[in-house]
N, C-alpha and C. Protein backbone atom coordinates (compact mmCIF):
# COMPACT_ATOMS: atom_id res chain seq x y z
N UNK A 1 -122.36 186.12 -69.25
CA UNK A 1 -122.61 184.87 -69.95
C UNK A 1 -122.86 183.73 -68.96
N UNK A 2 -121.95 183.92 -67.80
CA UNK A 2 -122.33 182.70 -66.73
C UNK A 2 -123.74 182.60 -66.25
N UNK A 3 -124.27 183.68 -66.17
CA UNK A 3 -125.44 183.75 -65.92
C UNK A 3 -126.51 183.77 -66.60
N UNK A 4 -126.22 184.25 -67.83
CA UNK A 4 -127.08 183.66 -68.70
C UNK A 4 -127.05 181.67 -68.69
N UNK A 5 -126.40 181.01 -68.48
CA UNK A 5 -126.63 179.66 -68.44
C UNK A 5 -126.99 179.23 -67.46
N UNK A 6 -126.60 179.60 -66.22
CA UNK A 6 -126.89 179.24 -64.93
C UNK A 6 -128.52 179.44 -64.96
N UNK A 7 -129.16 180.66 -65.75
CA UNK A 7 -130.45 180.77 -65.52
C UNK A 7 -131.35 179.46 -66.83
N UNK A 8 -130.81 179.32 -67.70
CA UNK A 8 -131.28 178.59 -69.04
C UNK A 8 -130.80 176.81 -68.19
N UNK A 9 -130.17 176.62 -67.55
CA UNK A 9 -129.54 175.27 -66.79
C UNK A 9 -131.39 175.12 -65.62
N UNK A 10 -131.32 176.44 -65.15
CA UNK A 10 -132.43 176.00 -64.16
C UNK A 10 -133.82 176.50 -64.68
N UNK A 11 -134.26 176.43 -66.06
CA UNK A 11 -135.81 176.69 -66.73
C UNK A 11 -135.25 175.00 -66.86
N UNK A 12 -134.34 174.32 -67.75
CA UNK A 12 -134.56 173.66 -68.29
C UNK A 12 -134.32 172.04 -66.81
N UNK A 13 -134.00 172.23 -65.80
CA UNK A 13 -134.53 171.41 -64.62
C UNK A 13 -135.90 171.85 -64.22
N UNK A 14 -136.58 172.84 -64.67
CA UNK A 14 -137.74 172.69 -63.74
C UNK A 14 -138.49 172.84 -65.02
N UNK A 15 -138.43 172.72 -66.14
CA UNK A 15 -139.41 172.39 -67.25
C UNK A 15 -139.27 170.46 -67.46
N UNK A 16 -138.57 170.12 -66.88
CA UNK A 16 -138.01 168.12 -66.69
C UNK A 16 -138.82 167.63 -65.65
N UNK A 17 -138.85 168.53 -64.76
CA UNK A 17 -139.22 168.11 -63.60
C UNK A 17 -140.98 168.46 -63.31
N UNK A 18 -141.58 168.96 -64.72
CA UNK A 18 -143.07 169.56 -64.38
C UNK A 18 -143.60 168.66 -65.27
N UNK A 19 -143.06 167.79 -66.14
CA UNK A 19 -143.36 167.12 -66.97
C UNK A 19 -144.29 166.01 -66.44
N UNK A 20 -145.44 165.58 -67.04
CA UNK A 20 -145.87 164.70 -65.86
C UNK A 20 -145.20 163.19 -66.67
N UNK A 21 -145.07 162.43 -65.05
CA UNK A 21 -144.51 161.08 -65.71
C UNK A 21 -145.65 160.13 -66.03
N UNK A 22 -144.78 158.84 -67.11
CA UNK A 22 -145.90 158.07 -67.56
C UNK A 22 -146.08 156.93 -66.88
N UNK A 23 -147.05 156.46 -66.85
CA UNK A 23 -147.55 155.37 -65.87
C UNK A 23 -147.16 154.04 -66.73
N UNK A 24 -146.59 153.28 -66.25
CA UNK A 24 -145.92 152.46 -67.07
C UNK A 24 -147.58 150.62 -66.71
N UNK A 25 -147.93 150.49 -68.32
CA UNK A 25 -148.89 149.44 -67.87
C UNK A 25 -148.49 147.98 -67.26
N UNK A 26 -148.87 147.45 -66.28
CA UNK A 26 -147.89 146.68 -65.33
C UNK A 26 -148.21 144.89 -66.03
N UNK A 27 -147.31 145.03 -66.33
CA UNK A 27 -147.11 143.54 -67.21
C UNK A 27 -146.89 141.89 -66.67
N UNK A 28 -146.67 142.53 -65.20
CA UNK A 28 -146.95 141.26 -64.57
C UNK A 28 -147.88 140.66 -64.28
N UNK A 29 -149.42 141.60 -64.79
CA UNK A 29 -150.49 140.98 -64.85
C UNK A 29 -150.84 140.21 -65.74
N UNK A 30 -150.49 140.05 -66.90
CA UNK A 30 -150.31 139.47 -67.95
C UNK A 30 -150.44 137.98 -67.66
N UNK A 31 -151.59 137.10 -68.57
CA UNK A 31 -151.64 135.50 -68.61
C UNK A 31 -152.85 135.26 -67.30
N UNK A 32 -153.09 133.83 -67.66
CA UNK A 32 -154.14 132.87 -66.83
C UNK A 32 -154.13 132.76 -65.44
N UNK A 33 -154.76 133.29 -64.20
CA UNK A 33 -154.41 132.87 -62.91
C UNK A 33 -155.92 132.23 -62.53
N UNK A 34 -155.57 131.63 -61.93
CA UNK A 34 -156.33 130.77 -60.99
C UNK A 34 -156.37 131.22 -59.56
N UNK A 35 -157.77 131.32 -58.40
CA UNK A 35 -157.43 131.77 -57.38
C UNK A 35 -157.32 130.18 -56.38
N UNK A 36 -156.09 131.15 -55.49
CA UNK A 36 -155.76 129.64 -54.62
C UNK A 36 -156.81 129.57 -53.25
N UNK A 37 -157.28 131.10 -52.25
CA UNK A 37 -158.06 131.20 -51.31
C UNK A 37 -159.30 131.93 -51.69
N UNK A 38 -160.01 130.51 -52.66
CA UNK A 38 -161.47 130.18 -52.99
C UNK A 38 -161.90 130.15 -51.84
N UNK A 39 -163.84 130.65 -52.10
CA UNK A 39 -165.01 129.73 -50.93
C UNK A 39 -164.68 128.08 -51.59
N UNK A 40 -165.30 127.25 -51.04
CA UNK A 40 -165.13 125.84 -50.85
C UNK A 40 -166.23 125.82 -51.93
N UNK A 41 -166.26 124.94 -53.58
CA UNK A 41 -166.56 124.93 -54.42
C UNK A 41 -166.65 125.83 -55.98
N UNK A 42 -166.36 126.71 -55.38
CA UNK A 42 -165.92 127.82 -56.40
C UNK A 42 -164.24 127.90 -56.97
N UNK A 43 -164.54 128.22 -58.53
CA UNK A 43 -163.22 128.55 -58.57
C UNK A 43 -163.00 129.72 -59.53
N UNK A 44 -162.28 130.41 -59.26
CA UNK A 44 -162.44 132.06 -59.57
C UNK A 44 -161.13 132.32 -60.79
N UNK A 45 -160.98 132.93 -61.76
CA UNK A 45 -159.93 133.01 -62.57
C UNK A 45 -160.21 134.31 -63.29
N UNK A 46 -158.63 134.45 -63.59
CA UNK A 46 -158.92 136.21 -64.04
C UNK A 46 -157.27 136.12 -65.22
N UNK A 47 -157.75 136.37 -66.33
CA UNK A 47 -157.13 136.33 -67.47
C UNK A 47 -157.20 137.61 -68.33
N UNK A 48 -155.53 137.56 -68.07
CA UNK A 48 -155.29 139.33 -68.65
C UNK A 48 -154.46 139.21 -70.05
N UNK A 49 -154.58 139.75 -70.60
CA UNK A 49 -153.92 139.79 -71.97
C UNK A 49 -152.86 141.01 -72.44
N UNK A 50 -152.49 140.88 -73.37
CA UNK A 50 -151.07 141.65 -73.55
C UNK A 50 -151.46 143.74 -74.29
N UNK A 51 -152.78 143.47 -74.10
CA UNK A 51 -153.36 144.80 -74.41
C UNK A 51 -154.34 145.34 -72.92
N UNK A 52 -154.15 144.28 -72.06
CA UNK A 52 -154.68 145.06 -70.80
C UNK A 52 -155.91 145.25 -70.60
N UNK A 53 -156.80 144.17 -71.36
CA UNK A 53 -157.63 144.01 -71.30
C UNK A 53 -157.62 142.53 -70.17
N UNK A 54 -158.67 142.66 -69.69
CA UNK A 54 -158.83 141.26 -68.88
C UNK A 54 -160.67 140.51 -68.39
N UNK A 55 -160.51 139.55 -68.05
CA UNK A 55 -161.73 138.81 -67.48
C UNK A 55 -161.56 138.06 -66.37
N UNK A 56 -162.63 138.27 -65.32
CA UNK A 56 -162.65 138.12 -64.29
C UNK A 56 -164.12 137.04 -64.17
N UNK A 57 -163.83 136.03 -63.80
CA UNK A 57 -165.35 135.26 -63.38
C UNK A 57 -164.62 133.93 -62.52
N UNK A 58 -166.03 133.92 -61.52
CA UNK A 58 -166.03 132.82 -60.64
C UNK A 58 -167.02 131.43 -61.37
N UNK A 59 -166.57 130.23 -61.07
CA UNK A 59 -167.55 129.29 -61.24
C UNK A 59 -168.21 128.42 -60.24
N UNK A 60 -169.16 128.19 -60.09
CA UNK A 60 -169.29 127.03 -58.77
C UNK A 60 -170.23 125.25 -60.04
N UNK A 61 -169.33 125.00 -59.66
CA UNK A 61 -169.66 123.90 -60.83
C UNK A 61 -169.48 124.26 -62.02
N UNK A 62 -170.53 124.28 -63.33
CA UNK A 62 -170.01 124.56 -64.36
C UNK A 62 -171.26 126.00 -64.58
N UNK A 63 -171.81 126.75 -63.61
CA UNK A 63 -172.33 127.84 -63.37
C UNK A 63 -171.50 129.13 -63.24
N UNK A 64 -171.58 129.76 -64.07
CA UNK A 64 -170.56 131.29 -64.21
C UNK A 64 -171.74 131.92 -62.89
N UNK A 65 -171.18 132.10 -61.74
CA UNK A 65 -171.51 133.36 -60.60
C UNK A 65 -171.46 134.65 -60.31
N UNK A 66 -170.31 134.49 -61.17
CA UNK A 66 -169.85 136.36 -61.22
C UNK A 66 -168.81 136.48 -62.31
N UNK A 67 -169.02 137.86 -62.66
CA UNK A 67 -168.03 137.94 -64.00
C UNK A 67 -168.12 139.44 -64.24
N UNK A 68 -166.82 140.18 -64.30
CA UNK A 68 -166.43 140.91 -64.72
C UNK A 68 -165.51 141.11 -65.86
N UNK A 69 -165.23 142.59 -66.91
CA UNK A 69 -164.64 142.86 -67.67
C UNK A 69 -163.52 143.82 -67.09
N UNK A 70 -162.57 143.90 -67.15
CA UNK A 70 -161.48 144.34 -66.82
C UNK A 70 -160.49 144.70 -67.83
N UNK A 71 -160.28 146.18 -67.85
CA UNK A 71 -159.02 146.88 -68.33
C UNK A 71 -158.65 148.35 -68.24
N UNK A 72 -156.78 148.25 -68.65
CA UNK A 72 -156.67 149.47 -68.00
C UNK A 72 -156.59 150.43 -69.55
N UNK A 73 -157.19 151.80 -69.03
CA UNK A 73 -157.60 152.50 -69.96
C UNK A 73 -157.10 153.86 -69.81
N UNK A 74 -156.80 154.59 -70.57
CA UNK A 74 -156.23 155.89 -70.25
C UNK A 74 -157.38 157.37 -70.55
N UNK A 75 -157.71 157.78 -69.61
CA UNK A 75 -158.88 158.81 -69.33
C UNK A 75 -158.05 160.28 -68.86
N UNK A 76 -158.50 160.90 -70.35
CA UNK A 76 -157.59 162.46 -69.73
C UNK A 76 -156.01 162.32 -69.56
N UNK A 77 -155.20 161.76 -70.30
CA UNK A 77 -154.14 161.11 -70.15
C UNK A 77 -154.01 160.75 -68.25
N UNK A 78 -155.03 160.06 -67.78
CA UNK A 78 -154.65 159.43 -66.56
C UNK A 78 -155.30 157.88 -66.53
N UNK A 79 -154.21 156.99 -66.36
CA UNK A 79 -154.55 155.88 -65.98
C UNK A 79 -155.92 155.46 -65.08
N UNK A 80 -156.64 154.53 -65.70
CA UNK A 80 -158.03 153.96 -65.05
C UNK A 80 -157.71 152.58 -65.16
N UNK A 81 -158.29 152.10 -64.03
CA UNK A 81 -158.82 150.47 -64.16
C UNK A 81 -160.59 150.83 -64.58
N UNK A 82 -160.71 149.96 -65.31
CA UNK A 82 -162.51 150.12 -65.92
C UNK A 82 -163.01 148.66 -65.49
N UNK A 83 -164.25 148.71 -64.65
CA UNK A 83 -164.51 147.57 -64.47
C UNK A 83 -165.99 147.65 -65.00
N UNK A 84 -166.25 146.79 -66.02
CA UNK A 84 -167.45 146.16 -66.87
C UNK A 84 -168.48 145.32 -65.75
N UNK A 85 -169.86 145.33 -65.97
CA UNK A 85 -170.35 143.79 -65.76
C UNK A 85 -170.91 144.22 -64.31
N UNK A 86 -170.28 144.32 -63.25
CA UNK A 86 -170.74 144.18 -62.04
C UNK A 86 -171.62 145.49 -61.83
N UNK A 87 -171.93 146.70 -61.78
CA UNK A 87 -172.54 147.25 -61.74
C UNK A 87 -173.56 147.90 -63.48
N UNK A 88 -174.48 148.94 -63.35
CA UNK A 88 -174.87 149.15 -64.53
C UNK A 88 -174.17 149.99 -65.36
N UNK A 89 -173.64 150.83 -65.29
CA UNK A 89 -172.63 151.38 -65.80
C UNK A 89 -171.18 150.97 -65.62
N UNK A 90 -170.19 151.01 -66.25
CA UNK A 90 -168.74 150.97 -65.83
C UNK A 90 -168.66 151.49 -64.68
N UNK A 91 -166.85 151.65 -63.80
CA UNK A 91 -166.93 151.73 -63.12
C UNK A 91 -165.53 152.07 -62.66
N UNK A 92 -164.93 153.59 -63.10
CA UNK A 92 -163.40 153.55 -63.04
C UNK A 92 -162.67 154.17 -61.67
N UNK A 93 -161.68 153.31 -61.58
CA UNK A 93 -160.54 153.58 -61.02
C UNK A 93 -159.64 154.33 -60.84
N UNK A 94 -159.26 155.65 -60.22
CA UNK A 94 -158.30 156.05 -60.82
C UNK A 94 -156.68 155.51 -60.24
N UNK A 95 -155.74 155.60 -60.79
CA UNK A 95 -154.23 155.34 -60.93
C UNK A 95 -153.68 156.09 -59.42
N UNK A 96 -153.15 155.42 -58.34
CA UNK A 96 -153.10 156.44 -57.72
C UNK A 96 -151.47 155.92 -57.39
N UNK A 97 -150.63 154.86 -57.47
CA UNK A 97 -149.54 154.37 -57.23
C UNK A 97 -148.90 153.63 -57.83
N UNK A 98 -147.38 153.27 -58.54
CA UNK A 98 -146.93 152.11 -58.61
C UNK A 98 -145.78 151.73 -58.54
N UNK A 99 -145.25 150.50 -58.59
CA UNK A 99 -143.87 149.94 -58.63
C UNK A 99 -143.83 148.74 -59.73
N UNK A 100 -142.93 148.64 -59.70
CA UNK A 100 -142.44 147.61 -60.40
C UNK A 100 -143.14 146.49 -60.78
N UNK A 101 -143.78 145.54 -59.51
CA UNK A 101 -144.77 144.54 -58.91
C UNK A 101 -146.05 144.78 -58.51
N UNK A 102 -146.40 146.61 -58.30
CA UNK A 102 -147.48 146.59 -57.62
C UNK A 102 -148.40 147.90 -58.27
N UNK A 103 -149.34 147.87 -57.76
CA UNK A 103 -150.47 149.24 -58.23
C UNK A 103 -151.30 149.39 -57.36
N UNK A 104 -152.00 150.30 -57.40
CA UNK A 104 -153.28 151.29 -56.82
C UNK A 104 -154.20 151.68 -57.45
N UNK A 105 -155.39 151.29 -58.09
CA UNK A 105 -156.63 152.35 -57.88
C UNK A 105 -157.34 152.51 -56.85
N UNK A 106 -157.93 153.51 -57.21
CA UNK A 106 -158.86 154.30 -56.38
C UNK A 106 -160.11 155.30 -57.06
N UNK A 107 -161.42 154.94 -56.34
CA UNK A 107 -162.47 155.81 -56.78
C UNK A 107 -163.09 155.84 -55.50
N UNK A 108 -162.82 156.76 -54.77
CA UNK A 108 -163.41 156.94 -53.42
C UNK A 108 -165.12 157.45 -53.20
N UNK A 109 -165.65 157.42 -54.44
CA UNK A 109 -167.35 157.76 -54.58
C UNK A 109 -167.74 156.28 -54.97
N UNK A 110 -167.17 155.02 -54.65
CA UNK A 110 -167.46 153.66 -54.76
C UNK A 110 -168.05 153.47 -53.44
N UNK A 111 -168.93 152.64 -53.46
CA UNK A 111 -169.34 151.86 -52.24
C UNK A 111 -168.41 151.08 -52.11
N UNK A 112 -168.19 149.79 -52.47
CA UNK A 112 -167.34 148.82 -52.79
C UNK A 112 -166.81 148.25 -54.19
N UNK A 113 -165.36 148.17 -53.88
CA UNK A 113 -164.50 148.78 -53.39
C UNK A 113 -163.99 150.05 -53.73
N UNK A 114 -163.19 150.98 -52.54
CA UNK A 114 -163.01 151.84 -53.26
C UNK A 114 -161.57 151.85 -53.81
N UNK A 115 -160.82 151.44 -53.33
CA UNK A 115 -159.66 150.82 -53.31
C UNK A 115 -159.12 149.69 -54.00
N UNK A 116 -158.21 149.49 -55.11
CA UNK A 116 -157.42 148.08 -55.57
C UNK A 116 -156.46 148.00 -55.67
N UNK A 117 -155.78 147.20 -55.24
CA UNK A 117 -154.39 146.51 -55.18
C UNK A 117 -153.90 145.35 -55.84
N UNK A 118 -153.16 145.67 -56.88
CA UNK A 118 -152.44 143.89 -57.58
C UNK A 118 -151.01 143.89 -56.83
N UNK A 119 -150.90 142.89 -56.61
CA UNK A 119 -149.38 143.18 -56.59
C UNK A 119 -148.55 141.25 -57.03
N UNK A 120 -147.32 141.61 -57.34
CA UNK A 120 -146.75 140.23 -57.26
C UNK A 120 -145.73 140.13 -56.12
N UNK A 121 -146.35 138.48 -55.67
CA UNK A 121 -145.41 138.47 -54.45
C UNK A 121 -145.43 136.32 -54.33
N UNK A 122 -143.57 136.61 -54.67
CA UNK A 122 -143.36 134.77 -54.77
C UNK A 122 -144.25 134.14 -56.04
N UNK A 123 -143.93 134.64 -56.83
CA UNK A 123 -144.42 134.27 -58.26
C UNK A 123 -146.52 134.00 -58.10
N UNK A 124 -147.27 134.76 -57.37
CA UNK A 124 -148.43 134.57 -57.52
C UNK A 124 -148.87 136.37 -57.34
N UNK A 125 -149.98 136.28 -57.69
CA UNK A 125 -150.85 137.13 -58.47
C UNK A 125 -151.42 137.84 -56.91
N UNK A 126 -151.42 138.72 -56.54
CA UNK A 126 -152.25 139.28 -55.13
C UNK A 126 -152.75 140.27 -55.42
N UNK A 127 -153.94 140.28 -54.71
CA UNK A 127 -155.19 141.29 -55.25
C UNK A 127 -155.97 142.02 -53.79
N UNK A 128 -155.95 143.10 -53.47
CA UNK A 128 -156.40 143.51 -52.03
C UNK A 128 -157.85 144.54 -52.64
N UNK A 129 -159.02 144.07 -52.56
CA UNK A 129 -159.99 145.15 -52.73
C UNK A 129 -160.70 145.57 -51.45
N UNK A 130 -160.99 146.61 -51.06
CA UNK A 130 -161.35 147.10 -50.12
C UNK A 130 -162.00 148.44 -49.69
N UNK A 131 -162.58 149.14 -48.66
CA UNK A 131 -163.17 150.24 -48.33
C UNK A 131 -162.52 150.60 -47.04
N UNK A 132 -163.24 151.62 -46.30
CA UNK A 132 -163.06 152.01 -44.98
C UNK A 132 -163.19 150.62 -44.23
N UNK A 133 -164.02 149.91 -43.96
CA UNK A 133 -164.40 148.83 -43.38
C UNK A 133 -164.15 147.97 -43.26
N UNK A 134 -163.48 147.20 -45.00
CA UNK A 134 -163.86 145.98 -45.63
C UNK A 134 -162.85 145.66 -46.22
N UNK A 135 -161.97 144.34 -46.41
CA UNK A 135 -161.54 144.23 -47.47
C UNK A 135 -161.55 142.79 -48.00
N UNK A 136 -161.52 142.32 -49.27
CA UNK A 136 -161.26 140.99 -49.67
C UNK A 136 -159.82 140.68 -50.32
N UNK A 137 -158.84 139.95 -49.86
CA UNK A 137 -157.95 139.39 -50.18
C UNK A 137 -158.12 138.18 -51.39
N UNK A 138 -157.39 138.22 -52.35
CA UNK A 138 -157.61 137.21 -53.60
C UNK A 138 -155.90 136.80 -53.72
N UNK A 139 -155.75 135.34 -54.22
CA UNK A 139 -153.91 135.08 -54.32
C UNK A 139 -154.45 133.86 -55.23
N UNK A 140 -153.74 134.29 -56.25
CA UNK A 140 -153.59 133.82 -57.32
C UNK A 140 -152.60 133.17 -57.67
N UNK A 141 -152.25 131.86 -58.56
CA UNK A 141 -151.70 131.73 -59.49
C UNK A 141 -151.91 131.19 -61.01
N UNK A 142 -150.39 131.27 -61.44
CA UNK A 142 -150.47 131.43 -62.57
C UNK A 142 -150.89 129.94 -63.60
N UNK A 143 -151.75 129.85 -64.27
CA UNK A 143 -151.79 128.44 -64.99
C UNK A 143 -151.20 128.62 -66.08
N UNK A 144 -150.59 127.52 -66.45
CA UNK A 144 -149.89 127.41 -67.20
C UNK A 144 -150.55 126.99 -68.67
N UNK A 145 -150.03 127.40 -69.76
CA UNK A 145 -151.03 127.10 -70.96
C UNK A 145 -150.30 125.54 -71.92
């Protein structure tokens, strides 16, 4: 009998442990940011909402320059960032890390970027996109409504 449990104790740790875990959607992205290290006349803002959907556009005066659609989407039960707008087709991400404050995609058949990073750090919004080569730093904060 001992052994009958000892063996039913270790199916049921390694049927726990094969389980895949869930990617929890990171909520500190959530609400209005403003970027603080703009080019000189531009001002860039990226507004995420409570379904994880978001928008991304720069202005230089009252001229929209760039603008993306942004959200995270679940593909094959695996987390994607989907980015709208900047190229002709979408353009996903896959899920490759997270914590508490921070995340990872990745689509390494990107030119640029292949790589993204949010993270929170001292109550503002940080954003690392990048390649082998390249990267652009974005730091955000939060406006208030």
């Amino acid at each position: 009998m001992k052994y009958f449990l000892f063996i039913c104790s270790i199916l049921l740790i390694i049927s726990c442990k094969t389980e895949k875990e869930k990617t929890k959607k990171p909520s500190f992205l959530i609400g209005k940011w403003i970027r603080l290290n703009d080019k000189e006349g531009n001002k860039t803002y990226e507004n995420w909402n409570t379904n994880f959907t978001g928008l991304g556009y720069t202005l230089k005066g009252k001229d929209t320059t760039f603008k993306e659609i942004l959200s995270i989407v679940s593909v094959n039960d695996t987390s994607n960032l989907k980015v709208e707008g900047v190229n002709e087709t979408p353009t996903l991400f896959k899920f490759t890390s997270q914590t508490d404050t921070s995340f990872i995609y990745e689509n390494l058949k990107n030119e640029f970027p292949k790589k993204i990073k949010y993270y929170l750090e001292n109550k503002q919004l940080k954003a690392i996109v990048s390649n082998d080569d390249f990267s652009i730093d974005f730091v955000f904060k939060k406006i208030k409504n």
